[in-house]
C-alpha atoms as a PDB file:
ATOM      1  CA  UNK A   1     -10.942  15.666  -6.379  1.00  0.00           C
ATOM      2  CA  UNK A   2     -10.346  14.843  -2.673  1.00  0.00           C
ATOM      3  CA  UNK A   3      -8.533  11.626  -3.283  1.00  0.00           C
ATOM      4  CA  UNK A   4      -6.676  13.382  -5.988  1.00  0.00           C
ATOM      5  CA  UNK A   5      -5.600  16.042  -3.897  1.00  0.00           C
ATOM      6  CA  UNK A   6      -4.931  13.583  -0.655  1.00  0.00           C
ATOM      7  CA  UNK A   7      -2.511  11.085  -3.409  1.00  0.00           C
ATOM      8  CA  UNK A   8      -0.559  14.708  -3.961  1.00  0.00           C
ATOM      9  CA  UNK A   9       0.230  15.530  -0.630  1.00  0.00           C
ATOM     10  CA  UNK A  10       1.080  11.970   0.415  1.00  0.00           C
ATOM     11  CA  UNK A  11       3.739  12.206  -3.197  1.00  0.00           C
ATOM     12  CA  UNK A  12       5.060  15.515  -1.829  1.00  0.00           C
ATOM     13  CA  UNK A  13       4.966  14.559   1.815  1.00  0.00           C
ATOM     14  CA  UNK A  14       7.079  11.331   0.614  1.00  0.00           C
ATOM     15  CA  UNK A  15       9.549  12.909  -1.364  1.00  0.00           C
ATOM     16  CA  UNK A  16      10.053  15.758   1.181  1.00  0.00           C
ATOM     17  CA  UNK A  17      10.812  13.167   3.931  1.00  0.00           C
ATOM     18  CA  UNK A  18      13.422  11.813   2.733  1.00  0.00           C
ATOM     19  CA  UNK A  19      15.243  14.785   1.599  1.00  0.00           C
ATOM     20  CA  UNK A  20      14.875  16.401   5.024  1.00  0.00           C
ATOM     21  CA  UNK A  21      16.496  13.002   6.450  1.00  0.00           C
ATOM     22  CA  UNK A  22      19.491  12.323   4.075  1.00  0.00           C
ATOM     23  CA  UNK A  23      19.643  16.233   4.570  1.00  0.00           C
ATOM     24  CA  UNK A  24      20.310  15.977   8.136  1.00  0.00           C
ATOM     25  CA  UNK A  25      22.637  13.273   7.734  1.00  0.00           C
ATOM     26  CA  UNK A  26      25.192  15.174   5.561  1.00  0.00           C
ATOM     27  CA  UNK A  27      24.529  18.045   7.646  1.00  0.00           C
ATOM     28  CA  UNK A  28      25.514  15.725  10.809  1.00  0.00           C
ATOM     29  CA  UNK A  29      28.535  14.012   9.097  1.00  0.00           C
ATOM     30  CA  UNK A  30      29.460  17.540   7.545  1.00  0.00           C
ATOM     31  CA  UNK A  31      29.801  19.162  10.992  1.00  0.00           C
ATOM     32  CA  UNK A  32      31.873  16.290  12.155  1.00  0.00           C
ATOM     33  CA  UNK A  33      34.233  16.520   9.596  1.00  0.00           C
ATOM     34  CA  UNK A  34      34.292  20.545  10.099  1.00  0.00           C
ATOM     35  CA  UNK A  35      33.241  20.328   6.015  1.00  0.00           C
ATOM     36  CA  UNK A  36      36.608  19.128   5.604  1.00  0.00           C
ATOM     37  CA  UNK A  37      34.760  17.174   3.148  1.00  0.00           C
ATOM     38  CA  UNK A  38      37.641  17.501  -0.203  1.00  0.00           C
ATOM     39  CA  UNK A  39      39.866  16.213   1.873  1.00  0.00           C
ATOM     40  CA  UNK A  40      38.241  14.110   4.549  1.00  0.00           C
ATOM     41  CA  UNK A  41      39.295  10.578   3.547  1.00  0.00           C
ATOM     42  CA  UNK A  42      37.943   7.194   3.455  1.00  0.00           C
ATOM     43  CA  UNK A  43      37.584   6.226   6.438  1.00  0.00           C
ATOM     44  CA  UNK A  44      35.666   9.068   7.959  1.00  0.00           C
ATOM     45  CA  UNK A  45      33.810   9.182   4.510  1.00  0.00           C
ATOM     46  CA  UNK A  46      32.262   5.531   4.114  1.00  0.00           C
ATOM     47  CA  UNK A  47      29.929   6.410   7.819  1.00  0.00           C
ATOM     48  CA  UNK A  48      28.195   8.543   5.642  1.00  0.00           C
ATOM     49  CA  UNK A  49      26.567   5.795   3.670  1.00  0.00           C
ATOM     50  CA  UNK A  50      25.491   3.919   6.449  1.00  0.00           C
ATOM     51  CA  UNK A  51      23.818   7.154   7.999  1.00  0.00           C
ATOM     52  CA  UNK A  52      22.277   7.618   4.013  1.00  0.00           C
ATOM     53  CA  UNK A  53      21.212   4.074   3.714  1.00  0.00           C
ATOM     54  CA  UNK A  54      19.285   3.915   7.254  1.00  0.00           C
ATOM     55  CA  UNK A  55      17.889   7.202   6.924  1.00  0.00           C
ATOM     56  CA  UNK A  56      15.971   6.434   3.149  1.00  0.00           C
ATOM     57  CA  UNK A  57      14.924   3.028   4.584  1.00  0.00           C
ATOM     58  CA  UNK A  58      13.090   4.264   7.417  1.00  0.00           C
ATOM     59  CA  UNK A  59      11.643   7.389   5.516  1.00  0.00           C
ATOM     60  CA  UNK A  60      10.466   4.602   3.294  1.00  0.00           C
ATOM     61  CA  UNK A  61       8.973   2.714   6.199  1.00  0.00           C
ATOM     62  CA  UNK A  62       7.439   6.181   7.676  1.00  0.00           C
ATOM     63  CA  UNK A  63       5.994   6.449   3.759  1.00  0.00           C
ATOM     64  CA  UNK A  64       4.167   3.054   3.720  1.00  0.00           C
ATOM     65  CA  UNK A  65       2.969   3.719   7.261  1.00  0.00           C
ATOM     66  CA  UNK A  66       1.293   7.036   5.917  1.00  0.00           C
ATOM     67  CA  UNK A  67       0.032   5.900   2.543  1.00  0.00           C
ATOM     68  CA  UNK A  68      -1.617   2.604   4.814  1.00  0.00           C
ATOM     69  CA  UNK A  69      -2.902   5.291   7.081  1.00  0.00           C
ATOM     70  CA  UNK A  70      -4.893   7.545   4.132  1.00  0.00           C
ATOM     71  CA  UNK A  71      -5.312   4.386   1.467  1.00  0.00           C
ATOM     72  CA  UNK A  72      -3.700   5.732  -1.063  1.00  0.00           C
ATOM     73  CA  UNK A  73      -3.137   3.201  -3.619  1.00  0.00           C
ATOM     74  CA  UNK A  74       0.337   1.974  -3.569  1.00  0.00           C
ATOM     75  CA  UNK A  75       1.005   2.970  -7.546  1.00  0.00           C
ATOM     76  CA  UNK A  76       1.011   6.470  -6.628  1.00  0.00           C
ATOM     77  CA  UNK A  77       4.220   6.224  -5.074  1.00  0.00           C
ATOM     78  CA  UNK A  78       6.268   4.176  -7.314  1.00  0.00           C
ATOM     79  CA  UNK A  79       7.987   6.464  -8.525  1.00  0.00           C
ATOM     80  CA  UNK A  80       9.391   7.133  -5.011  1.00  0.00           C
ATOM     81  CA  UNK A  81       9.963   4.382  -4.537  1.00  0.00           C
ATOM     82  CA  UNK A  82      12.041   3.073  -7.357  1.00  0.00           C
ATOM     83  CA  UNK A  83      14.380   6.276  -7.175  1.00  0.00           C
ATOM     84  CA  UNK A  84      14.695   5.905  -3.273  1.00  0.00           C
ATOM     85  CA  UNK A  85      15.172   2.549  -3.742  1.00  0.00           C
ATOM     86  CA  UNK A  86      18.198   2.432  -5.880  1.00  0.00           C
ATOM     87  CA  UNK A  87      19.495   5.397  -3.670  1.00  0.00           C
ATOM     88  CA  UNK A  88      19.356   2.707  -0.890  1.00  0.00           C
ATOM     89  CA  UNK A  89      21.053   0.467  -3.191  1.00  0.00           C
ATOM     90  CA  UNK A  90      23.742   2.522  -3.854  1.00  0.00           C
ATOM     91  CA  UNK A  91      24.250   3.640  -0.257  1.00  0.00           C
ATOM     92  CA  UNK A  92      24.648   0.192   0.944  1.00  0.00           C
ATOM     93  CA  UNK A  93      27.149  -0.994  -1.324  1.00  0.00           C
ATOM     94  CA  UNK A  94      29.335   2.251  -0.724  1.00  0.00           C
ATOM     95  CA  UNK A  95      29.121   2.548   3.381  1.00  0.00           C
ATOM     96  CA  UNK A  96      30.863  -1.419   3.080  1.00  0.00           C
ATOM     97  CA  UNK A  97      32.774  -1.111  -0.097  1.00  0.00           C
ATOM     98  CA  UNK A  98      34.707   1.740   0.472  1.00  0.00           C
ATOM     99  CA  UNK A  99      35.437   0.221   4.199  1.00  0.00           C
ATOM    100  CA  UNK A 100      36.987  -3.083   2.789  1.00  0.00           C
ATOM    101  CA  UNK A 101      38.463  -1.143  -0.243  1.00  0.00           C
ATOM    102  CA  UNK A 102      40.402   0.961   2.335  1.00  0.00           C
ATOM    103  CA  UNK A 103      41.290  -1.872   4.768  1.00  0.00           C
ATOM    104  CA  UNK A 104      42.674  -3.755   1.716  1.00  0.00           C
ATOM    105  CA  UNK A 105      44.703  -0.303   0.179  1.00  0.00           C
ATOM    106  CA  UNK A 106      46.535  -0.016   3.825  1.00  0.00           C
ATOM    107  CA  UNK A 107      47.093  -4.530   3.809  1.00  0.00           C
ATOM    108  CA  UNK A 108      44.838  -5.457   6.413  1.00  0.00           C
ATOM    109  CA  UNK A 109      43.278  -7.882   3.688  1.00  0.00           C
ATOM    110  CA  UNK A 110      40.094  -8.809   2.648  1.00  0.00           C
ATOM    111  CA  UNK A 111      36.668  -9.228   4.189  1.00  0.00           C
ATOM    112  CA  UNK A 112      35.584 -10.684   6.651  1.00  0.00           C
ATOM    113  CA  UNK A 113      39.045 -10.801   8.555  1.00  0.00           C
ATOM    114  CA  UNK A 114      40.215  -7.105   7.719  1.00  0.00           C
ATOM    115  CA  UNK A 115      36.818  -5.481   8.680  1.00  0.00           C
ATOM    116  CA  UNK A 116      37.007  -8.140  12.034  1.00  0.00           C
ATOM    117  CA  UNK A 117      39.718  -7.051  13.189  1.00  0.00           C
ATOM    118  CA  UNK A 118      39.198  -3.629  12.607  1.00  0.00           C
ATOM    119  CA  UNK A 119      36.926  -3.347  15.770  1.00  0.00           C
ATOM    120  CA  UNK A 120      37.298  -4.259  19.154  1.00  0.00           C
ATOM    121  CA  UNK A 121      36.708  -8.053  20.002  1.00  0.00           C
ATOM    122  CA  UNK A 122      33.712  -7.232  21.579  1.00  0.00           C
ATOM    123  CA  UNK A 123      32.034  -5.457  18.514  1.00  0.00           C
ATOM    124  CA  UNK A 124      32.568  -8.542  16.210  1.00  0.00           C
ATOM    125  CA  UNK A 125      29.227  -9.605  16.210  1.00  0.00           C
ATOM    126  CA  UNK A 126      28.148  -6.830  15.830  1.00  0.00           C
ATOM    127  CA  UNK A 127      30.101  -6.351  12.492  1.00  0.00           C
ATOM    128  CA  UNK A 128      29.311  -9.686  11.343  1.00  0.00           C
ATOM    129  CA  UNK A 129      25.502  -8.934  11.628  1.00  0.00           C
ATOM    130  CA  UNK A 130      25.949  -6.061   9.557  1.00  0.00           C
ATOM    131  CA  UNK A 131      27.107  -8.682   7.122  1.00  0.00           C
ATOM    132  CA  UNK A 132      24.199 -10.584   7.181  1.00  0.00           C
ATOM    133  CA  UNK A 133      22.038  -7.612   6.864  1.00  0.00           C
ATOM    134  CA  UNK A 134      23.988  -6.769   3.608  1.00  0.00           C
ATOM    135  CA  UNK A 135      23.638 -10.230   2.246  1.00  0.00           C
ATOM    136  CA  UNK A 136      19.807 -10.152   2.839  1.00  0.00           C
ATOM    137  CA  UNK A 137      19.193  -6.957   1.658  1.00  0.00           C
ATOM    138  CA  UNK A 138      21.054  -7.313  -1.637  1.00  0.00           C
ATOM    139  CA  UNK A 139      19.133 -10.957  -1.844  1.00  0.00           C
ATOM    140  CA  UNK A 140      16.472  -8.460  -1.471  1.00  0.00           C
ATOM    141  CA  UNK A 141      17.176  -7.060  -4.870  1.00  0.00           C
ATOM    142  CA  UNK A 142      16.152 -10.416  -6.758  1.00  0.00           C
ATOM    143  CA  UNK A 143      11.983  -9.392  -5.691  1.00  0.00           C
ATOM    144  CA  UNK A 144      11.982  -8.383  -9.885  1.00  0.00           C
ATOM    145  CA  UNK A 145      12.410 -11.931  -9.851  1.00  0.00           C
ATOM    146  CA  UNK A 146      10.366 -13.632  -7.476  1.00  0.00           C
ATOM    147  CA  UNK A 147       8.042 -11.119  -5.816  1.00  0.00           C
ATOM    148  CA  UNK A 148       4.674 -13.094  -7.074  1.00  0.00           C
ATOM    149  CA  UNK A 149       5.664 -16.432  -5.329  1.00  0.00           C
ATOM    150  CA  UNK A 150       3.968 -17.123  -3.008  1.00  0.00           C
ATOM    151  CA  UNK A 151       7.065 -17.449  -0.468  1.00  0.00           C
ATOM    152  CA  UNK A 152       8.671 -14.110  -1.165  1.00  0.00           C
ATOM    153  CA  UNK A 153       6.660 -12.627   2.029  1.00  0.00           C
ATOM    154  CA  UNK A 154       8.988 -14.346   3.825  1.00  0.00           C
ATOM    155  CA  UNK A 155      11.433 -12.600   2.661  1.00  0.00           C
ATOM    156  CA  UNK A 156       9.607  -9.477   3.100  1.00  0.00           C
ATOM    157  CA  UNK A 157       9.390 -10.280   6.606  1.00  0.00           C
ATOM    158  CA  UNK A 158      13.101 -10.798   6.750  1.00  0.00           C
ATOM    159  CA  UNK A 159      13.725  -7.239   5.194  1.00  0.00           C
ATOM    160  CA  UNK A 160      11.474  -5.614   8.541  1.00  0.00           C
ATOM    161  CA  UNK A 161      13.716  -7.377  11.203  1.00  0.00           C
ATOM    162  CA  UNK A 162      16.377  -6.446   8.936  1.00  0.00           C
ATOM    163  CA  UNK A 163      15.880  -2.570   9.627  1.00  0.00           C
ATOM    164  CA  UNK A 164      15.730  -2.944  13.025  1.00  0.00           C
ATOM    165  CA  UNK A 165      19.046  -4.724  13.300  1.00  0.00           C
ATOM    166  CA  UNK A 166      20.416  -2.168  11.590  1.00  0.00           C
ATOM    167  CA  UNK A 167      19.141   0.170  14.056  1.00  0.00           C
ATOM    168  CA  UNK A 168      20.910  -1.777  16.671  1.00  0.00           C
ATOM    169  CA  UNK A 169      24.374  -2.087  14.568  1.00  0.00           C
ATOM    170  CA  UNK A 170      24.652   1.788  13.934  1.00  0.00           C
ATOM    171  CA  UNK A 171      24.114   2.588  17.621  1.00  0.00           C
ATOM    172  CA  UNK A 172      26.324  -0.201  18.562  1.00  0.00           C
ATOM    173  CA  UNK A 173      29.072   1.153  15.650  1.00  0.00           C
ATOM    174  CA  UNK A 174      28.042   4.082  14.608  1.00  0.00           C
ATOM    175  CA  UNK A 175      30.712   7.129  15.795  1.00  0.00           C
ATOM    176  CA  UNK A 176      28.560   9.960  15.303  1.00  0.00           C
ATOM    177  CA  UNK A 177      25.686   8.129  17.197  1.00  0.00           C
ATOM    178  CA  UNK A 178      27.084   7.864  20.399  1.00  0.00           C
ATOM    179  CA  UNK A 179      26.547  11.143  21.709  1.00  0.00           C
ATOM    180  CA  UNK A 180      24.907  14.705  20.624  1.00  0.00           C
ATOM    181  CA  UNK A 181      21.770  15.733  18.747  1.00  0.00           C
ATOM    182  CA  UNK A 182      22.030  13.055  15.773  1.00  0.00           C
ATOM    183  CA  UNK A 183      22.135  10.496  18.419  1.00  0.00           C
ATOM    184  CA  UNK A 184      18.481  11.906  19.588  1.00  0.00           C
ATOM    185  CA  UNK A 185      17.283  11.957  16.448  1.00  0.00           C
ATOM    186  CA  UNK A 186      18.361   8.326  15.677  1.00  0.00           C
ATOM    187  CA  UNK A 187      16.557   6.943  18.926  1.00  0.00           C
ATOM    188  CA  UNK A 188      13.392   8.847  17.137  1.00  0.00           C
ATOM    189  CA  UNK A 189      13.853   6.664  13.809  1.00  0.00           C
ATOM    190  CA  UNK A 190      14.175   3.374  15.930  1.00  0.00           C
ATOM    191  CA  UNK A 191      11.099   4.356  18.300  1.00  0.00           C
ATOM    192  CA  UNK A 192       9.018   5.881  15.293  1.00  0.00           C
ATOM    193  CA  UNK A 193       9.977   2.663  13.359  1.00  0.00           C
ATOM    194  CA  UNK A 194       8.720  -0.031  15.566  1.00  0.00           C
ATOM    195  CA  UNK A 195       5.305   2.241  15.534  1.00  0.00           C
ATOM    196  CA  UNK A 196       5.385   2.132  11.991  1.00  0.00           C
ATOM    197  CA  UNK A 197       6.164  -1.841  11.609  1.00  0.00           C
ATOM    198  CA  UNK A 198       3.251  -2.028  14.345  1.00  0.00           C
ATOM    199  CA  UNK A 199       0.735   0.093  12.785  1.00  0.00           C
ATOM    200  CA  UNK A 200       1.622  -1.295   9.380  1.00  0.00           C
ATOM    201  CA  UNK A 201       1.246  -5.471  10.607  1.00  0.00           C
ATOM    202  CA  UNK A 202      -2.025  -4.647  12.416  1.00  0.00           C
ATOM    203  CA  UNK A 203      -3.466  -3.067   9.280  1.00  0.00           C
ATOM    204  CA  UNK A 204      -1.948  -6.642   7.334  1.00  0.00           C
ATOM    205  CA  UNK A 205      -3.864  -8.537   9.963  1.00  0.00           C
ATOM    206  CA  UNK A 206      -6.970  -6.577  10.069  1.00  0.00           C
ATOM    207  CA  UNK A 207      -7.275  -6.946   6.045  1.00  0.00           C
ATOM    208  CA  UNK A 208      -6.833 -10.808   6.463  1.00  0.00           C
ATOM    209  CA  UNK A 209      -9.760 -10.977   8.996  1.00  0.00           C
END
């Protein structure tokens, strides 16, 4: 009855998590665009993915940390995680698509060169990292495939440094991240990450020992 009841409130804890976080990033974005939102257009609409797509991954992150933390068995969450997962999915193929969709409507071309040029010289590698991040994470997509070899922790591995350079490349790009209360609570996902990733290697270590 106790584990029963713990395997609940990890679900509910997990599900509420990431609605309060893809809450408060429409709620961020919203007040930005003064809720303009009919009418805002593309290019003050696509940010909103990229705040959406962050803000499930590292609920998902904060998730895994707290179902290490109580042992819950993993199955009791997937559920969650297959519908947050394709939310994630979906998030970051819109925050780039409708970029290079716009950028190619008003003849700047396609990507890489229109979304290159797009930003100041000095934010190009910045952009092109967020490419690479893309590619990996949509490569990411093919663990249906090849999750029991033997090699796809690798890849896994790849994913985690992943999330934190996409911490870096939404401070680094990110408009509504540069200054005011979102930007506070973004340094709390990046420090509350890295605790996460720390807690949840030591526990992979520990269980190898």
């Amino acid at each position: 009855m106790v584990k029963a009841n713990k395997t609940s409130y990890i679900q509910i804890f997990a599900w509420l998590l990431s609605l309060a976080v893809i809450s408060t990033a429409f709620i961020a974005w919203g007040r930005d665009a003064n809720w303009h939102i009919l009418s805002t257009g593309t290019y003050l609409l696509f940010p909103l993915f990229g705040l959406l797509a962050f803000s499930t991954l590292w609920s998902q992150y904060i998730v895994v940390a707290t179902r290490e933390f109580f042992n819950v068995d993993r199955t009791a969450l997937s559920n969650y995680f297959k519908v947050t997962g394709y939310l994630v999915l979906l998030f970051i193929l819109l925050h780039p698509g409708l970029f290079a969709w716009q950028l190619w409507r008003d003849g700047k071309g396609l990507p890489p060169g229109s979304e290159l040029h797009y930003v100041l010289p000095s934010l190009r590698g910045v952009v092109i990292l967020g490419m690479i991040n893309l590619t990996i994470l949509l490569l990411f997509e093919l663990r249906r495939v090849f999750a029991k070899k033997s090699w796809w922790r690798y890849m896994t591995y790849l994913v985690d440094l992943v999330m934190l350079s996409i911490f870096y490349h939404s401070l680094r790009l990110g408009t509504l991240l540069q200054h005011g209360w979102l930007r506070a609570v973004w340094l709390f996902y990046g420090a509350t990450l890295v605790m996460a990733l720390g807690y949840i290697y030591s526990k992979r270590l520990s269980a190898q020992k």
